[in-house]
PDB file of N, CA and C in Angstrom:
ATOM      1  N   UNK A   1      86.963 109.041 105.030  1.00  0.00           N
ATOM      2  CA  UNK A   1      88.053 109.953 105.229  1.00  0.00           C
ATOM      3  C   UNK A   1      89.335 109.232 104.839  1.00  0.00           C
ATOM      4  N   UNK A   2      90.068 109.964 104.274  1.00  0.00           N
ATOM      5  CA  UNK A   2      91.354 109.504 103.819  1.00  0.00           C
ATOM      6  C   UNK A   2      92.680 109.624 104.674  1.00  0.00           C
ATOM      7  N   UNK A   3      93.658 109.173 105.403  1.00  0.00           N
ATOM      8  CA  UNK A   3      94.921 109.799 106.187  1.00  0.00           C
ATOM      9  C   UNK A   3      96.075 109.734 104.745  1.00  0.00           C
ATOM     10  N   UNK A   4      96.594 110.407 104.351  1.00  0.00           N
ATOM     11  CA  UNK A   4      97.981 110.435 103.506  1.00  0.00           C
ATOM     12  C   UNK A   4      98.380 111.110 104.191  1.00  0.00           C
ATOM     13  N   UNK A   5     100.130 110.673 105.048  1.00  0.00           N
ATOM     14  CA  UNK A   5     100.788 111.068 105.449  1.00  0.00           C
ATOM     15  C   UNK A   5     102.339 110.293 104.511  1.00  0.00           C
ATOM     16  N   UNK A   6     102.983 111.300 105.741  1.00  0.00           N
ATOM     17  CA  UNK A   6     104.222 110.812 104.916  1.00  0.00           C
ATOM     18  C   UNK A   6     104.657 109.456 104.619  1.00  0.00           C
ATOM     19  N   UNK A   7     104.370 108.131 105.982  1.00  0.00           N
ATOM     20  CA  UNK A   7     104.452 107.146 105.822  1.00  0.00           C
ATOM     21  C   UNK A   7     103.622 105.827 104.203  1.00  0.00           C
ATOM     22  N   UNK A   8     102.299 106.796 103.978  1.00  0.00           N
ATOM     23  CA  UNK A   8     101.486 106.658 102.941  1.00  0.00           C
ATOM     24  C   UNK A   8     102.165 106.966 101.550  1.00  0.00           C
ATOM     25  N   UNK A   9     102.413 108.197 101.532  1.00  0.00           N
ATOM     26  CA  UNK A   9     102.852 108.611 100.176  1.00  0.00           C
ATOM     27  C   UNK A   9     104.318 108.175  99.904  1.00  0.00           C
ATOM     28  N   UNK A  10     104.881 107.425 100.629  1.00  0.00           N
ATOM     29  CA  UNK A  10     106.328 106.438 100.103  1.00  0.00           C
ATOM     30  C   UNK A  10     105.764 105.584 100.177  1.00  0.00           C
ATOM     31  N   UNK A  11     104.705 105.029 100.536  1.00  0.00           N
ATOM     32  CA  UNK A  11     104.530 103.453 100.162  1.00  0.00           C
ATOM     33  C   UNK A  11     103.058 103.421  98.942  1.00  0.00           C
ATOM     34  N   UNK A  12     102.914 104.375  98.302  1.00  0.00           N
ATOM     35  CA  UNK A  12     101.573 104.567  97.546  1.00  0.00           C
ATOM     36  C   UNK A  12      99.996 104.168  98.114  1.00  0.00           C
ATOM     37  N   UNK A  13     100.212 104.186  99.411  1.00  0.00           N
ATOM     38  CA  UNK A  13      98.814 103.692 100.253  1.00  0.00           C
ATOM     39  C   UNK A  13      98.085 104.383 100.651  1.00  0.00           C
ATOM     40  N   UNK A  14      96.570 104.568 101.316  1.00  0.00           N
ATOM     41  CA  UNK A  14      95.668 105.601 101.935  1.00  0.00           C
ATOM     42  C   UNK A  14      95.802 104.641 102.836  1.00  0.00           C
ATOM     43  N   UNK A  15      94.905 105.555 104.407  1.00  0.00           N
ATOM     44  CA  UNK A  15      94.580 104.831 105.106  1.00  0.00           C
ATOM     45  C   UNK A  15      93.113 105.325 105.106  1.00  0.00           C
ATOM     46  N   UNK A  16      92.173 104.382 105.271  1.00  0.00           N
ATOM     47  CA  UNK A  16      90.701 104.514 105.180  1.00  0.00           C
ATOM     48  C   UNK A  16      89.937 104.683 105.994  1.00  0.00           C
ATOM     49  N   UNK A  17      88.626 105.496 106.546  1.00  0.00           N
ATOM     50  CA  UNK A  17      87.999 105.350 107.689  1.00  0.00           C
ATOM     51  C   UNK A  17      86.787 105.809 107.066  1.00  0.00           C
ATOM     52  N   UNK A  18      85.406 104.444 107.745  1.00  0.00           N
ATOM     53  CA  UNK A  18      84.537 104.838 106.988  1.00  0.00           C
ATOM     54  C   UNK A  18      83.664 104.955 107.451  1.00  0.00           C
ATOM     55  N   UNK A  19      82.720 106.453 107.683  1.00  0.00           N
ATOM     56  CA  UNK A  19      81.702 106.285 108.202  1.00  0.00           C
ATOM     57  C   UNK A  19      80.866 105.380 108.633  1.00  0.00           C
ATOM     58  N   UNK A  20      80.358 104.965 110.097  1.00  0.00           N
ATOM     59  CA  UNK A  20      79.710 104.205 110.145  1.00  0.00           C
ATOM     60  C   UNK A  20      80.275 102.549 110.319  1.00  0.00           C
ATOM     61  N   UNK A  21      81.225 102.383 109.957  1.00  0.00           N
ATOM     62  CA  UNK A  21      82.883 101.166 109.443  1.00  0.00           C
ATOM     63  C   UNK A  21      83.417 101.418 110.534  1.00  0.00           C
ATOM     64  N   UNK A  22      84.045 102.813 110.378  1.00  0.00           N
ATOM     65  CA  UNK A  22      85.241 102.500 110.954  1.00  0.00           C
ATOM     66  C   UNK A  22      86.673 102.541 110.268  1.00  0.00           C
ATOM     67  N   UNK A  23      88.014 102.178 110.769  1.00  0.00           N
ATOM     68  CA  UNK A  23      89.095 102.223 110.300  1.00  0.00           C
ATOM     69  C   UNK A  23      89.298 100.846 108.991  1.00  0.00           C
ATOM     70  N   UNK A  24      89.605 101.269 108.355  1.00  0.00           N
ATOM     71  CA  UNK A  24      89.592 100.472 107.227  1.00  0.00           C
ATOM     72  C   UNK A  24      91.236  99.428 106.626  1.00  0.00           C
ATOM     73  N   UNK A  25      91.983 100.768 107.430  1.00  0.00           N
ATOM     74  CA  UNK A  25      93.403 100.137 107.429  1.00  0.00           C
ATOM     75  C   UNK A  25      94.245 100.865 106.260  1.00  0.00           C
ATOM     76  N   UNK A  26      95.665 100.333 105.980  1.00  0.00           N
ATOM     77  CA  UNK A  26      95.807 100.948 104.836  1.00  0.00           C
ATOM     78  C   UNK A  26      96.168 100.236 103.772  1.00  0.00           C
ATOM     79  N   UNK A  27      94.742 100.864 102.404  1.00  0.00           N
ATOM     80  CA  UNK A  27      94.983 100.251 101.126  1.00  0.00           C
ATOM     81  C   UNK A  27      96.128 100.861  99.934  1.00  0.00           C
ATOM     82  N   UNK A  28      96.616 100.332  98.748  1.00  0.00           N
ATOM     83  CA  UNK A  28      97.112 100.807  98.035  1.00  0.00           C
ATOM     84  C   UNK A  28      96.075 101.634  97.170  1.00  0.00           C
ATOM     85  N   UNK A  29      96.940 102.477  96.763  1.00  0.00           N
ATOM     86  CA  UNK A  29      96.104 103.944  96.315  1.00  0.00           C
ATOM     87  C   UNK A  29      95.217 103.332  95.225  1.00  0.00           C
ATOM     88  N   UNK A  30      95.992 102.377  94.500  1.00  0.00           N
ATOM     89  CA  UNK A  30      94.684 102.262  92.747  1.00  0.00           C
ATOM     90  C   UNK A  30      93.842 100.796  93.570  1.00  0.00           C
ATOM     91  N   UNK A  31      94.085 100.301  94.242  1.00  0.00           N
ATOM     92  CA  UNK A  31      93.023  99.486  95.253  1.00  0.00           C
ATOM     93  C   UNK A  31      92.091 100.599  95.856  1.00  0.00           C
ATOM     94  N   UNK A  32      92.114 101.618  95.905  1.00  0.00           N
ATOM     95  CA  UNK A  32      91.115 102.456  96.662  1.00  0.00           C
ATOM     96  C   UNK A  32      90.368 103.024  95.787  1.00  0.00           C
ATOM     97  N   UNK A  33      91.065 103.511  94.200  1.00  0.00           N
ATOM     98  CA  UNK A  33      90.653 104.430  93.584  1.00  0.00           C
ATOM     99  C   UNK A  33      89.679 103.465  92.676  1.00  0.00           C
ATOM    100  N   UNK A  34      90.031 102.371  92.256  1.00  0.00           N
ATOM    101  CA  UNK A  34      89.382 100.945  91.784  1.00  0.00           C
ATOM    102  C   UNK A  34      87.644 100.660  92.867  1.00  0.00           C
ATOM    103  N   UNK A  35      88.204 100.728  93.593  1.00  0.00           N
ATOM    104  CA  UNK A  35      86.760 100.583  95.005  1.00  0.00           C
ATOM    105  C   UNK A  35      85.545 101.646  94.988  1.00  0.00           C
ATOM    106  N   UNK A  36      86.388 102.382  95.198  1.00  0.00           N
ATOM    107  CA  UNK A  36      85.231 103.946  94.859  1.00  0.00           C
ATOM    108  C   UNK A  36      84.960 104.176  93.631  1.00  0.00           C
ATOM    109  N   UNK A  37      85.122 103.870  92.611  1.00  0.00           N
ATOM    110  CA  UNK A  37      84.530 103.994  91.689  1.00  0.00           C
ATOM    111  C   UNK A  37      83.753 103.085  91.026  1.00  0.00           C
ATOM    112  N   UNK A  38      83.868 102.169  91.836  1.00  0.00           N
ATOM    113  CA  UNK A  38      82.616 101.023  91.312  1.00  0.00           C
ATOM    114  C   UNK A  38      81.276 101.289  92.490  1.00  0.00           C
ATOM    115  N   UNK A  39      81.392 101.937  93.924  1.00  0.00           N
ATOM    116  CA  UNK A  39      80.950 102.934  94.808  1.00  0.00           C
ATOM    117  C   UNK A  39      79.899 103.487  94.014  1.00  0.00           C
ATOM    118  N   UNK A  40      80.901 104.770  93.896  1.00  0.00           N
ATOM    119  CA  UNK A  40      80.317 105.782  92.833  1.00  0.00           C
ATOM    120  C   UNK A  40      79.163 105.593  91.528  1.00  0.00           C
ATOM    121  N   UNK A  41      79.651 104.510  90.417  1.00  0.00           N
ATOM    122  CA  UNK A  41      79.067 103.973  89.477  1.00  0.00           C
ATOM    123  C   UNK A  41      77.884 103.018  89.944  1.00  0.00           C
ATOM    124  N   UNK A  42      77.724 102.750  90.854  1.00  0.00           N
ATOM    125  CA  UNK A  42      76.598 101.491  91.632  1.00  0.00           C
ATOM    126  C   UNK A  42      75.858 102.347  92.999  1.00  0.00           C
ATOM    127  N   UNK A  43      75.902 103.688  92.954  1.00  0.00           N
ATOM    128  CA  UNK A  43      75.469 103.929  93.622  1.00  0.00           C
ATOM    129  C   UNK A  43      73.848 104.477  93.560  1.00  0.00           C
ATOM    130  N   UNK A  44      73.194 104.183  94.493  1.00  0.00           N
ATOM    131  CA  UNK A  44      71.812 104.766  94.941  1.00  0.00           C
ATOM    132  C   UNK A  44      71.244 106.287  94.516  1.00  0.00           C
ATOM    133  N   UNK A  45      70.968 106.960  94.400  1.00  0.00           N
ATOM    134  CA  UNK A  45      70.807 108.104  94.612  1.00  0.00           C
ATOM    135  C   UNK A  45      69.074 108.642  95.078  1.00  0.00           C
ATOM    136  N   UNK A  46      68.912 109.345  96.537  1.00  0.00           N
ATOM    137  CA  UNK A  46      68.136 109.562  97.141  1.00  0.00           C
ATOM    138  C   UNK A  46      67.779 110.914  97.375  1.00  0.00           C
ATOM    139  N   UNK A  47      66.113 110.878  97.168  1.00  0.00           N
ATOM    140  CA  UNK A  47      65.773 111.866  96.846  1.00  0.00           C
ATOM    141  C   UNK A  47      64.853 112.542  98.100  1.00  0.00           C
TER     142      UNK A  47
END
């Protein structure tokens, strides 16, 4: 889950929470978007 609030979107950051994790804190947006897509690209898929 993602929080963008106002404090986020002036500083270009998400804050992260991840299933199972937990609070993740808050990253800069192309640090997040960089993360999940190596996620995405390396991911499992179950059938």
């Amino acid at each position: 889950m993602l929080i963008v609030g106002e404090k986020e979107q002036e500083a270009e950051t998400v804050s992260v929470r991840q299933h199972k994790v937990g609070d993740k804190g808050s990253v800069p947006l192309q640090d997040f978007i960089n993360e999940i897509t190596e996620e995405i690209k390396n991911r499992i898929n179950y059938k």
